[in-house]
N, C-alpha and C. Protein backbone atom coordinates (compact mmCIF):
# COMPACT_ATOMS: atom_id res chain seq x y z
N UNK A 1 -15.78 11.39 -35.74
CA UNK A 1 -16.14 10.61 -34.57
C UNK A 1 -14.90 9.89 -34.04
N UNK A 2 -14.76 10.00 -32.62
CA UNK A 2 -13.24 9.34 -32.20
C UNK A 2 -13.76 7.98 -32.18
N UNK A 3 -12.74 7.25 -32.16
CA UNK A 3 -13.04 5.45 -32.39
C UNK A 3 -12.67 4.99 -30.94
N UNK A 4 -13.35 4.25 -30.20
CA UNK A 4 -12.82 3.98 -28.62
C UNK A 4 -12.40 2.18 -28.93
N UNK A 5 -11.42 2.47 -28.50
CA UNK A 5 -10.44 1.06 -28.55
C UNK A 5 -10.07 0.79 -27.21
N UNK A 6 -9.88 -0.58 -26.76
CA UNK A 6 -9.80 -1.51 -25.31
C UNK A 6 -8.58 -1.89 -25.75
N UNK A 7 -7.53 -1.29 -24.80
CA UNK A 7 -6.47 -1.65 -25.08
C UNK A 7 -6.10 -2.74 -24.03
N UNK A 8 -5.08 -3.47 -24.24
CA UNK A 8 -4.97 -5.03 -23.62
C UNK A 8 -4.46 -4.74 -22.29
N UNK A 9 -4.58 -5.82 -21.21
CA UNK A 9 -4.02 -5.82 -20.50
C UNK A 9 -2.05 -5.56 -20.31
N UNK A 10 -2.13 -6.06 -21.22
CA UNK A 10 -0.42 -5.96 -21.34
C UNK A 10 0.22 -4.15 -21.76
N UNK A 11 -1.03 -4.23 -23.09
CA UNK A 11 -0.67 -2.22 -22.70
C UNK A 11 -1.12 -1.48 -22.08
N UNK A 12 -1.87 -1.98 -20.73
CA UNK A 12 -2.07 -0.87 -19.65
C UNK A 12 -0.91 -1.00 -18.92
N UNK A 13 -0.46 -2.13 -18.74
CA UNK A 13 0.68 -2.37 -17.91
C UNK A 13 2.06 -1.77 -18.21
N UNK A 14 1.83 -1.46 -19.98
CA UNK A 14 3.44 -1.08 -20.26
C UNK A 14 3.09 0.50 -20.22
N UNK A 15 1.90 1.00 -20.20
CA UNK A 15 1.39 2.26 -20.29
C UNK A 15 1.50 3.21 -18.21
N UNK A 16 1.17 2.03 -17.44
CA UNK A 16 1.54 2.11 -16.42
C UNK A 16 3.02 2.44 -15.61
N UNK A 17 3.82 1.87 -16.27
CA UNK A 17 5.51 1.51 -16.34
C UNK A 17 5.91 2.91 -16.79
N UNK A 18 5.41 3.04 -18.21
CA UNK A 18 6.18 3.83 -18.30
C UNK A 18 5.73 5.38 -17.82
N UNK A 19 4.47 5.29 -17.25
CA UNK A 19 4.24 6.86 -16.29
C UNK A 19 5.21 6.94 -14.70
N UNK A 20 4.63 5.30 -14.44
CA UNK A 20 5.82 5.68 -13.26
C UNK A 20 7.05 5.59 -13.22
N UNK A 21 7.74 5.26 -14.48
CA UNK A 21 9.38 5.92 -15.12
C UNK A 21 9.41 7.06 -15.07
N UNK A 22 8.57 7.84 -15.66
CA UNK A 22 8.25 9.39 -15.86
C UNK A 22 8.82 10.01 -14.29
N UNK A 23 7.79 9.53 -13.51
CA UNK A 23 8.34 10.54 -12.19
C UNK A 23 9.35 9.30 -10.87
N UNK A 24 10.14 8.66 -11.60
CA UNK A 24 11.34 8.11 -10.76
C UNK A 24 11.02 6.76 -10.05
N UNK A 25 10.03 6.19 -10.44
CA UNK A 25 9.22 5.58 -9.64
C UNK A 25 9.85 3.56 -10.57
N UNK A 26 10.80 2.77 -10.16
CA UNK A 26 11.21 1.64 -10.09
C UNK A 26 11.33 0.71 -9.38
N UNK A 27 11.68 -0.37 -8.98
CA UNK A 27 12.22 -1.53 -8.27
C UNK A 27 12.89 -0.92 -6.94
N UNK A 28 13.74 -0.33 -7.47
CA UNK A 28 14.78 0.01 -6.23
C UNK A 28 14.11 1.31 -5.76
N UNK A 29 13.22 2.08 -6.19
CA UNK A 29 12.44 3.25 -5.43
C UNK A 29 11.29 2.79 -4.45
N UNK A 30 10.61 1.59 -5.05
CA UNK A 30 9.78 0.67 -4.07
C UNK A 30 10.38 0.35 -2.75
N UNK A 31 11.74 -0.47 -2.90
CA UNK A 31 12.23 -1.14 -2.27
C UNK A 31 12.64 0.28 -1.11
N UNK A 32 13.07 1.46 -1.51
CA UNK A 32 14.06 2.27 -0.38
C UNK A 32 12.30 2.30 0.05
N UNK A 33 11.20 3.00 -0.79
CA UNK A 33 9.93 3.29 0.13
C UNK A 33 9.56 2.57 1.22
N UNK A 34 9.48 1.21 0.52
CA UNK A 34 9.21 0.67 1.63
C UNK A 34 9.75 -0.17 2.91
N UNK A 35 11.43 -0.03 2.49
CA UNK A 35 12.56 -0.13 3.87
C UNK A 35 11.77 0.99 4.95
N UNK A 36 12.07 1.95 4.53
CA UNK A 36 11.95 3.11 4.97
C UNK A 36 10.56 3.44 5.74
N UNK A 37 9.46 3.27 5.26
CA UNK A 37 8.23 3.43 5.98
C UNK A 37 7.84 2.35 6.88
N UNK A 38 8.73 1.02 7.21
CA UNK A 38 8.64 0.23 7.80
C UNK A 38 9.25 0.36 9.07
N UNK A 39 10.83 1.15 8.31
CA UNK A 39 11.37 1.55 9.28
C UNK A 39 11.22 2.38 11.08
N UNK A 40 10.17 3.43 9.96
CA UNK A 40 9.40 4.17 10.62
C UNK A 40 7.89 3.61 11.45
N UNK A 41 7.45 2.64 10.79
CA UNK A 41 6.41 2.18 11.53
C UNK A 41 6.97 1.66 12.53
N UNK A 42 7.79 0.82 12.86
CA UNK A 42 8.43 -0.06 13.52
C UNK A 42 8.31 1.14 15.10
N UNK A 43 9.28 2.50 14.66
CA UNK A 43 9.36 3.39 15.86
C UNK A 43 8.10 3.97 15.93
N UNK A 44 7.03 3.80 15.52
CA UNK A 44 5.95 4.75 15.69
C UNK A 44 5.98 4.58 17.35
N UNK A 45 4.84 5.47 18.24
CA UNK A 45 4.93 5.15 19.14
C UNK A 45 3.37 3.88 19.02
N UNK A 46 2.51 4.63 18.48
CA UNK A 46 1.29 3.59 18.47
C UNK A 46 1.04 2.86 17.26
N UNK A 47 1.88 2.54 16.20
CA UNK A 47 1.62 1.58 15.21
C UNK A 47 2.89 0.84 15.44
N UNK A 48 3.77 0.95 15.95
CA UNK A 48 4.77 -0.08 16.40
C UNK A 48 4.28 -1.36 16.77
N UNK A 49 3.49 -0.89 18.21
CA UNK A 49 3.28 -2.38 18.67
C UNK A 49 2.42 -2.99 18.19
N UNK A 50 1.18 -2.35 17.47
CA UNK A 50 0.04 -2.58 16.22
C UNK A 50 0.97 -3.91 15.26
N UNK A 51 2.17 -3.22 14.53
CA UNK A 51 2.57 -4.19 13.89
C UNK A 51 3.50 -5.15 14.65
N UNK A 52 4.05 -4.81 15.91
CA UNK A 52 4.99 -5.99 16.11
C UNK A 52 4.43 -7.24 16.66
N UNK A 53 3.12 -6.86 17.14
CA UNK A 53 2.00 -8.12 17.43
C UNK A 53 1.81 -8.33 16.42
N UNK A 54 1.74 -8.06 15.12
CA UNK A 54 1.37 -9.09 13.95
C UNK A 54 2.40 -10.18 13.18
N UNK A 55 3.70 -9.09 13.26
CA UNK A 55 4.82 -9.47 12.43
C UNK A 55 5.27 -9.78 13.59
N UNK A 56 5.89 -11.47 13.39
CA UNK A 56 7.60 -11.87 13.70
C UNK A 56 8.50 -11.76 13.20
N UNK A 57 8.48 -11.51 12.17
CA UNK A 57 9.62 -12.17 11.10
C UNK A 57 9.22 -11.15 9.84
N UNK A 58 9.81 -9.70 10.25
CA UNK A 58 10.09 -8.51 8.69
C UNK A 58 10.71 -8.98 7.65
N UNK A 59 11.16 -9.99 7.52
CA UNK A 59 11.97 -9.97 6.28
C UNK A 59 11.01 -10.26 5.62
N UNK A 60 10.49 -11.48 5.49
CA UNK A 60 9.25 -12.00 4.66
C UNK A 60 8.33 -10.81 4.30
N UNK A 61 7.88 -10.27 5.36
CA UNK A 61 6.90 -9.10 5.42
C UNK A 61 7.82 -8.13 4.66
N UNK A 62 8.39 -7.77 4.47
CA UNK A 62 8.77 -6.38 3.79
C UNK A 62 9.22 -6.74 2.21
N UNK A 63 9.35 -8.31 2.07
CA UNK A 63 9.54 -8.87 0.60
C UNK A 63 8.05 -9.16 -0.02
N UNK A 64 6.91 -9.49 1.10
CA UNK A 64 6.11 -9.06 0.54
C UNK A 64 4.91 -7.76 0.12
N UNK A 65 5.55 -6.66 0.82
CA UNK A 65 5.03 -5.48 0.83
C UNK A 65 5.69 -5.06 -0.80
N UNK A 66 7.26 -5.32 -0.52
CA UNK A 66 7.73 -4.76 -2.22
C UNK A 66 6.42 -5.33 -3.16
N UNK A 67 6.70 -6.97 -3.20
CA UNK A 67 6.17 -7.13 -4.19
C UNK A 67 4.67 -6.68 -4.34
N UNK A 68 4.00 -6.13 -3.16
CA UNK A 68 2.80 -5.46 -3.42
C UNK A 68 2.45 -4.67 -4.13
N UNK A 69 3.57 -3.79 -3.77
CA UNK A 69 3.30 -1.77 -4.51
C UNK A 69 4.00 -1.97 -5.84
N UNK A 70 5.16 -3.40 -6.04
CA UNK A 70 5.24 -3.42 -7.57
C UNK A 70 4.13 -3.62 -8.25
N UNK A 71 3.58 -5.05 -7.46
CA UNK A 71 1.83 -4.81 -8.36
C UNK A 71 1.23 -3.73 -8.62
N UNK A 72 1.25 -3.07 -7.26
CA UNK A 72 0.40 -1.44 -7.43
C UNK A 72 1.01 -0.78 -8.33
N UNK A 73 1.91 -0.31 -8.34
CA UNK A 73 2.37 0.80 -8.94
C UNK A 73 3.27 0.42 -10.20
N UNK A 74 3.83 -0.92 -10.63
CA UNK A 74 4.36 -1.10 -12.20
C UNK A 74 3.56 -1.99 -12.58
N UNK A 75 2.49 -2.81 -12.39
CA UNK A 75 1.37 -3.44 -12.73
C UNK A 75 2.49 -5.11 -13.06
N UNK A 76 3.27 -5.51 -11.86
CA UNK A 76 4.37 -6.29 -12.28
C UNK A 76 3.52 -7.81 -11.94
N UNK A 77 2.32 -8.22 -10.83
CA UNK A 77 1.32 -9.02 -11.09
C UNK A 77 2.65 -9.91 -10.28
N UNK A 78 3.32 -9.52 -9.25
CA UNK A 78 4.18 -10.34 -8.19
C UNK A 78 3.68 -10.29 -7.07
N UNK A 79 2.48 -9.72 -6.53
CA UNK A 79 1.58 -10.15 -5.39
C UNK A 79 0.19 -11.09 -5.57
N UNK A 80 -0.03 -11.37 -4.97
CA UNK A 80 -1.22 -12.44 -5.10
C UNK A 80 -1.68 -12.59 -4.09
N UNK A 81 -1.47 -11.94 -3.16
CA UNK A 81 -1.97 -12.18 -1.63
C UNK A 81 -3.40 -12.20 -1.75
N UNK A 82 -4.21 -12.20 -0.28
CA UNK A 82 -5.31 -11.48 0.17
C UNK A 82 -5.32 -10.80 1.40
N UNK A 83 -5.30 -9.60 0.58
CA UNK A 83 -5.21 -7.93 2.08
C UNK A 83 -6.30 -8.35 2.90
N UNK A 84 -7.41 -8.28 3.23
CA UNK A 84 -8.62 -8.37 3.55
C UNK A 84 -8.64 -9.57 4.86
N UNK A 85 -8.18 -10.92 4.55
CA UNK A 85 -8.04 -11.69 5.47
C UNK A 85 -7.13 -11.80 6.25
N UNK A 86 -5.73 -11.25 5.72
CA UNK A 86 -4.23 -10.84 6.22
C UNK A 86 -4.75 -9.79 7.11
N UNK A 87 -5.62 -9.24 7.19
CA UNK A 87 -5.77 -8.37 7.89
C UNK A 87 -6.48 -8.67 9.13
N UNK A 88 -7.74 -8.93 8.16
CA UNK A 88 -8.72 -9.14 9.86
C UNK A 88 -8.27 -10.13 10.89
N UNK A 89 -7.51 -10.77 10.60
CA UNK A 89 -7.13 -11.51 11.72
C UNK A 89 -6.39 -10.96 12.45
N UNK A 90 -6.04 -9.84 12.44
CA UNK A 90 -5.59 -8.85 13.94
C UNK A 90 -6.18 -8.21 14.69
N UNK A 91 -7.26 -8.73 15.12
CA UNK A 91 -7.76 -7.87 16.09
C UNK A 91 -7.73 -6.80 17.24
N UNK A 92 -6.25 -6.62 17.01
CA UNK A 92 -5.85 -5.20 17.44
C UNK A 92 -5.95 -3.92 16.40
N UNK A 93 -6.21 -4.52 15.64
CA UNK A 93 -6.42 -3.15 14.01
C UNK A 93 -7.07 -2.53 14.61
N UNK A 94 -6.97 -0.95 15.05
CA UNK A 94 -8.52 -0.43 14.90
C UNK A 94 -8.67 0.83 13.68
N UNK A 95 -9.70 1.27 13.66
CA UNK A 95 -10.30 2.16 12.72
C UNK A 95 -9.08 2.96 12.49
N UNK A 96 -8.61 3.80 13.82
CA UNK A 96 -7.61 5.08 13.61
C UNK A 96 -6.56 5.13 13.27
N UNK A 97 -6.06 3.59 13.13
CA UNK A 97 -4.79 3.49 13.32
C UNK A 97 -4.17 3.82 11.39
N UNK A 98 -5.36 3.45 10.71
CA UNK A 98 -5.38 3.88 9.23
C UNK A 98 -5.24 5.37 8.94
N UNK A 99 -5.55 6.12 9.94
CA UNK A 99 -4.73 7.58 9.08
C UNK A 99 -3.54 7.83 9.83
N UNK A 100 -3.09 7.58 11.08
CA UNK A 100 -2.13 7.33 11.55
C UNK A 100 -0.65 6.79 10.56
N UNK A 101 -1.52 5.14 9.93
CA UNK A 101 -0.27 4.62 8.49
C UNK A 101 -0.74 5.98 7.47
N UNK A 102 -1.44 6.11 7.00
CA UNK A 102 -1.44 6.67 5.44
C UNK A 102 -0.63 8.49 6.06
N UNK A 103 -0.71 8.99 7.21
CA UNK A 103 0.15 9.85 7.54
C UNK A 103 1.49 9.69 7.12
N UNK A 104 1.68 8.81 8.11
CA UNK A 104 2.99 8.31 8.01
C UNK A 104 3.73 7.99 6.35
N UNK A 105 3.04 7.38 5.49
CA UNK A 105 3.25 6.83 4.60
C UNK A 105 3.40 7.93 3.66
N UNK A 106 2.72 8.97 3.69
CA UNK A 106 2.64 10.15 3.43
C UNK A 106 3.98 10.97 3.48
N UNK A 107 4.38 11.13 4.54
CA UNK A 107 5.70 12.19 4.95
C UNK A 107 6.55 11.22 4.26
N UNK A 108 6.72 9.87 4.28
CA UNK A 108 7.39 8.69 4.01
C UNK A 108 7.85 9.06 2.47
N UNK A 109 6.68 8.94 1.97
CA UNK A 109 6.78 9.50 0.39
C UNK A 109 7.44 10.58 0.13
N UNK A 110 6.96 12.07 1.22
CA UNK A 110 7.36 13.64 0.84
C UNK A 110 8.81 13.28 0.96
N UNK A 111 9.29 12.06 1.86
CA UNK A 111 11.36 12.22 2.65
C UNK A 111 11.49 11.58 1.34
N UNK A 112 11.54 10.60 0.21
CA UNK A 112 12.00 10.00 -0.36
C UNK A 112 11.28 10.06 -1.64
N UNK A 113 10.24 9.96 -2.33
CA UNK A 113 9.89 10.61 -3.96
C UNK A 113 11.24 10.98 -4.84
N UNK A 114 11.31 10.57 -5.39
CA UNK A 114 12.43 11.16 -7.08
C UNK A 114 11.73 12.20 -7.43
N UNK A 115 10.32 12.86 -7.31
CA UNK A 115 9.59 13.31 -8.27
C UNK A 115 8.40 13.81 -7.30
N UNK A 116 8.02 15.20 -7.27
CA UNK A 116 6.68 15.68 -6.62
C UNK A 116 5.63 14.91 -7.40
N UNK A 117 5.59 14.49 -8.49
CA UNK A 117 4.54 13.67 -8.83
C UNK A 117 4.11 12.26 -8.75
N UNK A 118 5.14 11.79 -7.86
CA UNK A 118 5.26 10.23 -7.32
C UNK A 118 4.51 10.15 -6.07
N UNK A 119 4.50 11.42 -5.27
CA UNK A 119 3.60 11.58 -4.13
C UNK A 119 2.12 11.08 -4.36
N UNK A 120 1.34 12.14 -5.22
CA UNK A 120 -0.16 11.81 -5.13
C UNK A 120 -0.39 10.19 -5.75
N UNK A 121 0.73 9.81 -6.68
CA UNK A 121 0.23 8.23 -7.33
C UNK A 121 0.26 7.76 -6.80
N UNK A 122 1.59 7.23 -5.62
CA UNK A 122 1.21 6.71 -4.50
C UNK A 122 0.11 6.60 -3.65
N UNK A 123 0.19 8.23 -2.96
CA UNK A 123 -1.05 8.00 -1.63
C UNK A 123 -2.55 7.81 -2.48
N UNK A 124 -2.89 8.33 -3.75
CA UNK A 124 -3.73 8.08 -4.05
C UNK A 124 -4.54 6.51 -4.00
N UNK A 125 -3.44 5.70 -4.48
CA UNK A 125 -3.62 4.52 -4.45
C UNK A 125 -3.82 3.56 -3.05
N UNK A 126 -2.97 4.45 -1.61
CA UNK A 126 -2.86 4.10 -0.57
C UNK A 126 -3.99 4.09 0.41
N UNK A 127 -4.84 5.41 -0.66
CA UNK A 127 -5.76 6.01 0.20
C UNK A 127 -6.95 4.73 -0.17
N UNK A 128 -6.78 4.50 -1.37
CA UNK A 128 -8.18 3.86 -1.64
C UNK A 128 -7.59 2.52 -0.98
N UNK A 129 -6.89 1.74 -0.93
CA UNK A 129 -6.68 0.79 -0.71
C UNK A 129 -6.89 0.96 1.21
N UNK A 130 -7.11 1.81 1.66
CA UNK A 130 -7.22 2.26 3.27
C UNK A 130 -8.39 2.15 3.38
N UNK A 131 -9.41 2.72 2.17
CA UNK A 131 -10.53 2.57 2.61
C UNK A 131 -11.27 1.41 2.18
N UNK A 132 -10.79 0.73 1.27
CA UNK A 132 -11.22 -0.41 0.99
C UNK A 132 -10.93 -1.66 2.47
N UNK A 133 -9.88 -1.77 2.54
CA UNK A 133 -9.45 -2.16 3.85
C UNK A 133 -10.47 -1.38 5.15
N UNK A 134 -10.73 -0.61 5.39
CA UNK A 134 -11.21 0.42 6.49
C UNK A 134 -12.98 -0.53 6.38
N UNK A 135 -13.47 -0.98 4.81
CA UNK A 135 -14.52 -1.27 5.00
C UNK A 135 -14.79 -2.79 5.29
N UNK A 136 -13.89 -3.31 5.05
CA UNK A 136 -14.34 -4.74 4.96
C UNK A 136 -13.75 -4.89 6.42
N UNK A 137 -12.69 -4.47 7.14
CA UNK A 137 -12.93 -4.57 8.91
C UNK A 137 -13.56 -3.83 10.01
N UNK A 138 -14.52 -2.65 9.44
CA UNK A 138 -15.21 -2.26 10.27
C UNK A 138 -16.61 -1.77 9.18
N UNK A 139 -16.83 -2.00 8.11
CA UNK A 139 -17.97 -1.78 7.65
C UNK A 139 -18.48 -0.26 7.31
N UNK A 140 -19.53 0.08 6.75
CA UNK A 140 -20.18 1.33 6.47
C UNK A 140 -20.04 2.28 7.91
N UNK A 141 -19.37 3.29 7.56
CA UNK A 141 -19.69 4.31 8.87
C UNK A 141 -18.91 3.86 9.91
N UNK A 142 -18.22 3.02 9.99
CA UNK A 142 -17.17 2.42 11.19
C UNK A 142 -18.25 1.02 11.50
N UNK A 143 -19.22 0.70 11.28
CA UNK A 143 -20.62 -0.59 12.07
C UNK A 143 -19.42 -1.52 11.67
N UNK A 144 -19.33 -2.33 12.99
CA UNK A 144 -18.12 -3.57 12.56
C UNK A 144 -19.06 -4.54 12.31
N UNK A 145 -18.19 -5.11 11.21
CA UNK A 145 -18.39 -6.17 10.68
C UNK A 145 -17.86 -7.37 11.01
N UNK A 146 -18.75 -8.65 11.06
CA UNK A 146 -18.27 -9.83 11.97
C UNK A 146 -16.44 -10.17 11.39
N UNK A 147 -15.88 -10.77 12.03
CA UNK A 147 -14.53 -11.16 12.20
C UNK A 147 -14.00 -12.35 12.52
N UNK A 148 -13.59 -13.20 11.88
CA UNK A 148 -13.14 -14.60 12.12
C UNK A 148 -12.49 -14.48 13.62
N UNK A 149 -12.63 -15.75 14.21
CA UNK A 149 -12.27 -15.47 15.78
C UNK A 149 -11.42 -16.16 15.32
């Protein structure tokens, strides 16, 4: 009979680390990702102005995006935000503009990855976090959901 053991928070985290060591995935691979896909949002033609009405001031914003996907992706517990309210208060978000980013974020990954297997951990994670986001500002099926004015 196999024995099922709960391993701690601390060794999912070092168990985490060291998969995304495995396929190239560090500090400074975060950091070019997400120079880089910002970069690109910035020129989108229709998520540009999406984000430049939100953001004044990228620096902050892109120090806290690193420390996001370090949370996400080395389980480093340097974000603490809340996505959800950071969000809805733009009421220019709309529904489409989410496969539009996870596109983008996508090729973003294919130009820069260390590793074909850094791709799916990423968007995988991007994707759910799109739709998690996707539900709490427009609800089941797109039905919007009320919105702080």
């Amino acid at each position: 009979m196999t024995e099922f053991r709960v391993r701690s928070a601390e060794e999912r985290r070092l168990e985490l680390r060291a998969q995304a060591a495995e396929m190239g995935i560090d500090e400074a691979y975060i950091s070019t990702l997400v120079d880089t896909f910002y970069t690109r949002i910035r020129a989108h033609p229709v998520l540009g102005p999406v984000f430049g009405a939100a953001i004044t001031d990228w620096t902050p914003h892109l120090e806290t995006m690193k420390d996001f996907w370090s949370s996400v992706a080395l389980g480093t517990g340097r974000y603490s935000g809340r996505p959800v309210p950071a969000h809805a208060k733009h009421r220019h978000i709309q529904q489409f503009h989410f496969n539009l980013w996870l596109a983008l974020f996508e090729q973003t990954l294919r130009d820069t990855a260390k590793t074909p297997e850094a791709i799916p951990f990423f968007l995988d994670r991007a994707n759910r976090i799109a739709q998690s986001l996707q539900y709490a500002l427009f609800g089941m099926d797109g039905l919007p959901l009320s919105r702080p004015d």
